[in-house]
N, C-alpha and C. Protein backbone atom coordinates (compact mmCIF):
# COMPACT_ATOMS: atom_id res chain seq x y z
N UNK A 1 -56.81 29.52 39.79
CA UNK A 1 -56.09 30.76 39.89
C UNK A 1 -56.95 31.73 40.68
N UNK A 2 -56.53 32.56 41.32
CA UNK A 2 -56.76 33.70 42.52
C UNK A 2 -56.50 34.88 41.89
N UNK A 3 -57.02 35.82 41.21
CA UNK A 3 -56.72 37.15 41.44
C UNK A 3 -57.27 37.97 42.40
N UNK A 4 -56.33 38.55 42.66
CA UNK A 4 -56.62 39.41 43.89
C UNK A 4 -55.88 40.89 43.52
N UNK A 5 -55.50 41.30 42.26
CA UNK A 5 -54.69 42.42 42.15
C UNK A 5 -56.06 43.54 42.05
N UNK A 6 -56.66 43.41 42.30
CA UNK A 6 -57.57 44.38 42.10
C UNK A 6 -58.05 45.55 40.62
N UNK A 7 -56.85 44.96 39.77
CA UNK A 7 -57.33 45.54 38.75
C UNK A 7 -57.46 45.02 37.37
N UNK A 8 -58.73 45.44 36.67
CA UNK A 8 -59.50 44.81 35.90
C UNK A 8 -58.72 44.49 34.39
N UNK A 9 -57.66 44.89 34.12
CA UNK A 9 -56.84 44.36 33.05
C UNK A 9 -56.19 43.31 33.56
N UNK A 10 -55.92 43.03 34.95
CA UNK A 10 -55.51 41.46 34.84
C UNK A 10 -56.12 40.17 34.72
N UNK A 11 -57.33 40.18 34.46
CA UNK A 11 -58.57 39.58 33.85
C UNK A 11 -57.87 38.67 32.53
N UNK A 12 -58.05 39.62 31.59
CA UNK A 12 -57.73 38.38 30.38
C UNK A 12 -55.99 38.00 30.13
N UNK A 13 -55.34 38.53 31.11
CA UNK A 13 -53.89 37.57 31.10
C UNK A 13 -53.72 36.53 32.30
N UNK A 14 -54.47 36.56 33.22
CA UNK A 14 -55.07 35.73 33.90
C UNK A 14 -55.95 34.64 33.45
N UNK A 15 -56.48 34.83 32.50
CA UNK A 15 -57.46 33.57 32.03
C UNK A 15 -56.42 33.16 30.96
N UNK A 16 -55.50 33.88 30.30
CA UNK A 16 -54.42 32.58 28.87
C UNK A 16 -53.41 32.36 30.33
N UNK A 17 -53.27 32.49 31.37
CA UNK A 17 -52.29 31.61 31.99
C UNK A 17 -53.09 30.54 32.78
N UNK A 18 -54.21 30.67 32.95
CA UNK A 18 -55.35 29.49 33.42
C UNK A 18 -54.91 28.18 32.47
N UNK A 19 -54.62 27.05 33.38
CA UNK A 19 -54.44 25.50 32.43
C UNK A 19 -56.27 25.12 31.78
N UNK A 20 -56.51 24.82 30.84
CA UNK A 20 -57.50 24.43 30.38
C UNK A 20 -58.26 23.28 31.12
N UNK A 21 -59.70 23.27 31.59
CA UNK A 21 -60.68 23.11 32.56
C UNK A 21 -60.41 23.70 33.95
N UNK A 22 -59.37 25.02 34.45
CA UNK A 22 -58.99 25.09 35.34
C UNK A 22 -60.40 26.08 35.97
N UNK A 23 -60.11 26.61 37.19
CA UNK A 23 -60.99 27.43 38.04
C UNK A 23 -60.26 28.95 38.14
N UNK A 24 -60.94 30.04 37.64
CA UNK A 24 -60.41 31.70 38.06
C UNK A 24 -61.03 31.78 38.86
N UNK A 25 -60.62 32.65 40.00
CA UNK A 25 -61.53 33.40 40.79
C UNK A 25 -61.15 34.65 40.96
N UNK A 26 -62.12 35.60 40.79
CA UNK A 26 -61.62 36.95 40.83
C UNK A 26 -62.30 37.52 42.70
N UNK A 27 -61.26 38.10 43.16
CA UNK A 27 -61.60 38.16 44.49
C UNK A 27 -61.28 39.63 44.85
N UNK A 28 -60.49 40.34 43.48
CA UNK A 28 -60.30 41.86 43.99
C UNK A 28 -60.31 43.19 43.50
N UNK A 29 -62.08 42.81 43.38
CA UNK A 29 -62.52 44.04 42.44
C UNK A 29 -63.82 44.86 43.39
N UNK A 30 -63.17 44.90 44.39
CA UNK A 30 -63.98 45.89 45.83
C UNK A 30 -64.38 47.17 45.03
N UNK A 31 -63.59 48.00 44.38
CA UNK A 31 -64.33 49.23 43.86
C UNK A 31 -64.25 49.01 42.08
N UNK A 32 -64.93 49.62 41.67
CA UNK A 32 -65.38 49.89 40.18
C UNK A 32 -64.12 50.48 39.39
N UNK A 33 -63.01 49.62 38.92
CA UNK A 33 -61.87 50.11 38.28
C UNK A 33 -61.90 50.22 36.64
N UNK A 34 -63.25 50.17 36.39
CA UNK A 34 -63.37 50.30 35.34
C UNK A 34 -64.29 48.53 34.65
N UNK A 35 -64.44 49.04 33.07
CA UNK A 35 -64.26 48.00 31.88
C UNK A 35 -62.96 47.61 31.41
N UNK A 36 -63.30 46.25 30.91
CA UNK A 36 -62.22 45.44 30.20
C UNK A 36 -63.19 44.78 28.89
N UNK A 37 -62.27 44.72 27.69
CA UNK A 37 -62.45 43.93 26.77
C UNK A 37 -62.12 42.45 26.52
N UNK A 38 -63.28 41.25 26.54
CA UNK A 38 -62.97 40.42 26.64
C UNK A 38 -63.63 39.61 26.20
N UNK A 39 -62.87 38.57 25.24
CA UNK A 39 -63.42 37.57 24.38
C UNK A 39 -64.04 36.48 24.80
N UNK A 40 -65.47 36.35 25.32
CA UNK A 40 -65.83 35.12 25.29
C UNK A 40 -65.94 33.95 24.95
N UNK A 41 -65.29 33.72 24.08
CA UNK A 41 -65.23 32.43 23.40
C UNK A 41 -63.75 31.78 24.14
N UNK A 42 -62.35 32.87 24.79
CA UNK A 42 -61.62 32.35 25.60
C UNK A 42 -61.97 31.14 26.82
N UNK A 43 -63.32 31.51 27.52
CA UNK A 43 -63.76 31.62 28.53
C UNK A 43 -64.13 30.14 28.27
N UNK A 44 -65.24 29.57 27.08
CA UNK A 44 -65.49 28.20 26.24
C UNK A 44 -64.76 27.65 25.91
N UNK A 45 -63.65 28.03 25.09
CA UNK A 45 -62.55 27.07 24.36
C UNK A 45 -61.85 26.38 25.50
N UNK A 46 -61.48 27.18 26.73
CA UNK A 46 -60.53 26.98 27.71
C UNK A 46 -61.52 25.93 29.17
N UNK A 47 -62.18 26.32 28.34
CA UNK A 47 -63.24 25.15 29.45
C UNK A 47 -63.60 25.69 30.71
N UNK A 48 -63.14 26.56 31.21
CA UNK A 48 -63.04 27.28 32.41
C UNK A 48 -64.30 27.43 33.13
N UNK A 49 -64.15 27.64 34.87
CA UNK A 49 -65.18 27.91 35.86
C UNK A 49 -64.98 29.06 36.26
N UNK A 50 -65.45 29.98 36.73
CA UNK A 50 -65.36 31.62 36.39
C UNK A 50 -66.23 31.64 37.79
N UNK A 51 -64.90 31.93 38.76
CA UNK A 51 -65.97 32.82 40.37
C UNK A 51 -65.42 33.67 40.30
N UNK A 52 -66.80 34.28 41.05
CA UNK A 52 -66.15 36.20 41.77
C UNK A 52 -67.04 35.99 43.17
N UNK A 53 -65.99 37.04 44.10
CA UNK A 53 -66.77 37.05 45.17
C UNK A 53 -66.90 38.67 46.05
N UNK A 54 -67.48 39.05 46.34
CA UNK A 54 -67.39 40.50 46.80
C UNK A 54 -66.00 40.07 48.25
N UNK A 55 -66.50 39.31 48.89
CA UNK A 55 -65.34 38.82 49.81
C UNK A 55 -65.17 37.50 50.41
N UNK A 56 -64.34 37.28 51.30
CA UNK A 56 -64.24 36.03 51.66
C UNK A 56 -65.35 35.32 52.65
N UNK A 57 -65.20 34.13 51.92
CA UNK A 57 -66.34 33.69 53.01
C UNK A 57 -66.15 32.56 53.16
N UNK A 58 -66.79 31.73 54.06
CA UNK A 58 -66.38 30.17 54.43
C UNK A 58 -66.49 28.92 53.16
N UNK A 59 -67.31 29.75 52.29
CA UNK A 59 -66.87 29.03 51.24
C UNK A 59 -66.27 28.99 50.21
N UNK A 60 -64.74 30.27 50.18
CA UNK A 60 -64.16 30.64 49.24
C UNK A 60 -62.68 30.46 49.83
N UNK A 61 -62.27 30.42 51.49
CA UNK A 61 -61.35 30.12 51.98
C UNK A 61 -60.64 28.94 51.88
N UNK A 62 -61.67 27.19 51.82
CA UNK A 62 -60.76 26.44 52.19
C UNK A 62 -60.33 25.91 50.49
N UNK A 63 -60.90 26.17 49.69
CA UNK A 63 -60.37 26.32 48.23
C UNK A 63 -59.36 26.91 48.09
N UNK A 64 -59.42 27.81 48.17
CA UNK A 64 -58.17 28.68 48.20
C UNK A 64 -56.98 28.35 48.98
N UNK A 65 -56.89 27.94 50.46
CA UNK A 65 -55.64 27.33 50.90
C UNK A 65 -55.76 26.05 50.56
N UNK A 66 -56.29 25.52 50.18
CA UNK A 66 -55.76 24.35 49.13
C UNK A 66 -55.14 24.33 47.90
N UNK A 67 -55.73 25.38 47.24
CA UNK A 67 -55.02 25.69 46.07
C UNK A 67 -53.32 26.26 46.21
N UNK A 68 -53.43 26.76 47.44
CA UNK A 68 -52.16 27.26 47.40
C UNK A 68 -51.01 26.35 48.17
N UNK A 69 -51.76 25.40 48.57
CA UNK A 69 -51.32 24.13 49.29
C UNK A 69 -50.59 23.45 48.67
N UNK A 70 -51.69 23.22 47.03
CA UNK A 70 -50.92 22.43 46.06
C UNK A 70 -49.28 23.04 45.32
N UNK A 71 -49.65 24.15 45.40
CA UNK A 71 -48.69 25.08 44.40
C UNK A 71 -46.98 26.08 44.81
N UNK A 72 -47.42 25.22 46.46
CA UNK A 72 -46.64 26.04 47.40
C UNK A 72 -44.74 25.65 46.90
N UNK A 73 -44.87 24.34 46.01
CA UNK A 73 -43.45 24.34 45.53
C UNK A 73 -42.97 24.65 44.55
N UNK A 74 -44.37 25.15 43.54
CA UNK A 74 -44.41 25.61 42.21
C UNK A 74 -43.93 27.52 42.12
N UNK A 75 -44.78 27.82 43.30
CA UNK A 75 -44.28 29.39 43.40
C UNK A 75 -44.12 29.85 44.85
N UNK A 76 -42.87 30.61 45.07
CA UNK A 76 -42.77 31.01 46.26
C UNK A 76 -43.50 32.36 46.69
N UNK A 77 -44.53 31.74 47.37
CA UNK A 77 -45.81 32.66 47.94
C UNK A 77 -44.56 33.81 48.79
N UNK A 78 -43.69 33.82 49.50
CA UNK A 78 -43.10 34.31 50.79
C UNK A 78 -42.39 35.27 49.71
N UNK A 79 -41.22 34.68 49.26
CA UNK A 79 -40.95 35.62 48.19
C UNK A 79 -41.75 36.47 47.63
N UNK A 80 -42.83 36.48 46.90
CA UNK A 80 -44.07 37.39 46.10
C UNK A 80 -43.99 38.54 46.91
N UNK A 81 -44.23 38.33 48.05
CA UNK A 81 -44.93 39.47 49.05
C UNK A 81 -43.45 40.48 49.77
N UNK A 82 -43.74 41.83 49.78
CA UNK A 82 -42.77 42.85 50.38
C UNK A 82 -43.59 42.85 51.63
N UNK A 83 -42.75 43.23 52.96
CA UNK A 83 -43.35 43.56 54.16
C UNK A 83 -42.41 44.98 54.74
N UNK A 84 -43.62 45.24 54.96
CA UNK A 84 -43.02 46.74 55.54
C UNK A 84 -43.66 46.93 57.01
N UNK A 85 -42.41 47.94 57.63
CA UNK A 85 -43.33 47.96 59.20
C UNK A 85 -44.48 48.47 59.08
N UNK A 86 -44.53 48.53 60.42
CA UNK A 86 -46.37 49.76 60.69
C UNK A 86 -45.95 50.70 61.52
N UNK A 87 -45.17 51.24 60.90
CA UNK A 87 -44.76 53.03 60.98
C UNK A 87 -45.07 53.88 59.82
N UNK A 88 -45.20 55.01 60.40
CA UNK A 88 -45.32 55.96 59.32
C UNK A 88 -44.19 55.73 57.99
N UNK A 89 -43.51 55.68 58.33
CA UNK A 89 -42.24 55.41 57.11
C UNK A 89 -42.56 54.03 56.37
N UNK A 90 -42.90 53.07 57.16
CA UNK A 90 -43.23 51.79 56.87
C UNK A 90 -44.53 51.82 55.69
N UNK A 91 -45.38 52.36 56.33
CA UNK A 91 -46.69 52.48 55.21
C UNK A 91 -46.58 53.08 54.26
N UNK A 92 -45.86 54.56 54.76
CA UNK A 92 -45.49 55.30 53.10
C UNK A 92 -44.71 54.30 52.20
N UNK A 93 -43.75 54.21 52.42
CA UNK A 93 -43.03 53.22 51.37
C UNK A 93 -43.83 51.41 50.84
N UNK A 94 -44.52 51.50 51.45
CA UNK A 94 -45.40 50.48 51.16
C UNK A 94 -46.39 50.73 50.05
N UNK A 95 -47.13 52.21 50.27
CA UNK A 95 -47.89 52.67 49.58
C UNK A 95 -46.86 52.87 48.57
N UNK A 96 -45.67 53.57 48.36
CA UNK A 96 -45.42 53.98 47.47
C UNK A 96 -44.65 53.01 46.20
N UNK A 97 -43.90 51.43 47.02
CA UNK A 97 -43.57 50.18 46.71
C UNK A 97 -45.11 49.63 45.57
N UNK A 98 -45.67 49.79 46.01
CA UNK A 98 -47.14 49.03 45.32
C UNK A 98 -47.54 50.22 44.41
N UNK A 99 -47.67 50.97 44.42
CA UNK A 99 -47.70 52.33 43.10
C UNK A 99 -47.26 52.20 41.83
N UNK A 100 -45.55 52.04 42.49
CA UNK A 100 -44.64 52.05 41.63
C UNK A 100 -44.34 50.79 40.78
N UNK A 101 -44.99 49.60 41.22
CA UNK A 101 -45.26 48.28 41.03
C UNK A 101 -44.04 47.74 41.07
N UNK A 102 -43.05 47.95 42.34
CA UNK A 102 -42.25 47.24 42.44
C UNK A 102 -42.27 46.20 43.46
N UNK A 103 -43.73 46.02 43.87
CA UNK A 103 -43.54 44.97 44.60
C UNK A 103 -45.04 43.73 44.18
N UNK A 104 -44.97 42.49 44.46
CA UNK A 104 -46.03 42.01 43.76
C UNK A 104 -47.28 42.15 44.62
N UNK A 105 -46.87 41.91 45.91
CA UNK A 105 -48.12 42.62 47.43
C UNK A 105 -47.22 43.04 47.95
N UNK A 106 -47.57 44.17 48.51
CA UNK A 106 -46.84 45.03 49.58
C UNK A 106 -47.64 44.07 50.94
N UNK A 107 -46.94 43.78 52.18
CA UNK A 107 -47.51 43.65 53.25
C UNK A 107 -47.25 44.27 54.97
N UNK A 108 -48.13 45.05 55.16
CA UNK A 108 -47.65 45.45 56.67
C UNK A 108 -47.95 45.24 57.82
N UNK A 109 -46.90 45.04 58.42
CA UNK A 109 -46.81 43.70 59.43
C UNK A 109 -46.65 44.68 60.75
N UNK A 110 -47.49 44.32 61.91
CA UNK A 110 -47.18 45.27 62.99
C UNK A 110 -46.41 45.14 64.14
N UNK A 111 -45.47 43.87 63.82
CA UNK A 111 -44.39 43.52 64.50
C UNK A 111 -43.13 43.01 63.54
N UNK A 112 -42.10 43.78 63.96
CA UNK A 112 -41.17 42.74 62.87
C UNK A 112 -40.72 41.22 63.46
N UNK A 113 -41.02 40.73 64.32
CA UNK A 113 -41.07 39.38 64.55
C UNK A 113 -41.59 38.38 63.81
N UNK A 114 -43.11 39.46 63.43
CA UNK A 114 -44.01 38.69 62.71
C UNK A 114 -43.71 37.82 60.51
N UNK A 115 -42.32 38.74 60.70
CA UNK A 115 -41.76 38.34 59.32
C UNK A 115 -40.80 37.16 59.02
């Protein structure tokens, strides 16, 4: 599993949806959003491998599109994601789509071809 939501309460509902001996990686905690409370013994029982990475790097990429390689019929990655132009109107509502948490990634795209 990949988190990438950047915020630190999705930590331990992220690890009870982890399959047991699976791999977390937390990839989106760029600024200091705080503490979370969290039971270590989840972390043991569940058998789990526990990465973090400040960012991507050549050795966190081809894991990751593999992982999503495997899973690509299990969840629709394309669906997940909102795209908005790269206009002013486009970004506001993007910003304001991801606020409001009505979207799961907002994404802005600087061509609409590119969607």
């Amino acid at each position: 599993m990949v988190d990438c939501s950047g915020h630190p309460s999705a930590g331990p509902e992220g690890l009870e949806m982890l399959r047991d001996g699976g791999t977390y990686i937390e990839m989106g905690q760029f600024t200091d959003a705080g503490s979370i409370e969290t039971n270590w013994h989840r972390f043991c029982a569940k058998d789990i491998t526990l990465l973090g990475s400040w960012g991507f790097t050549a050795n966190e990429i081809p894991p990751g599109i593999d992982m999503l390689d495997r899973a690509e019929d299990r969840y629709p990655w394309a669906m997940m994601q909102t795209t908005f132009p790269f206009t002013e109107e486009g970004v506001s509502e993007a910003i304001r789509s991801a606020m409001d948490m009505q979207c799961v990634k907002a994404t802005i795209i600087p061509d609409a071809e590119l969607d």
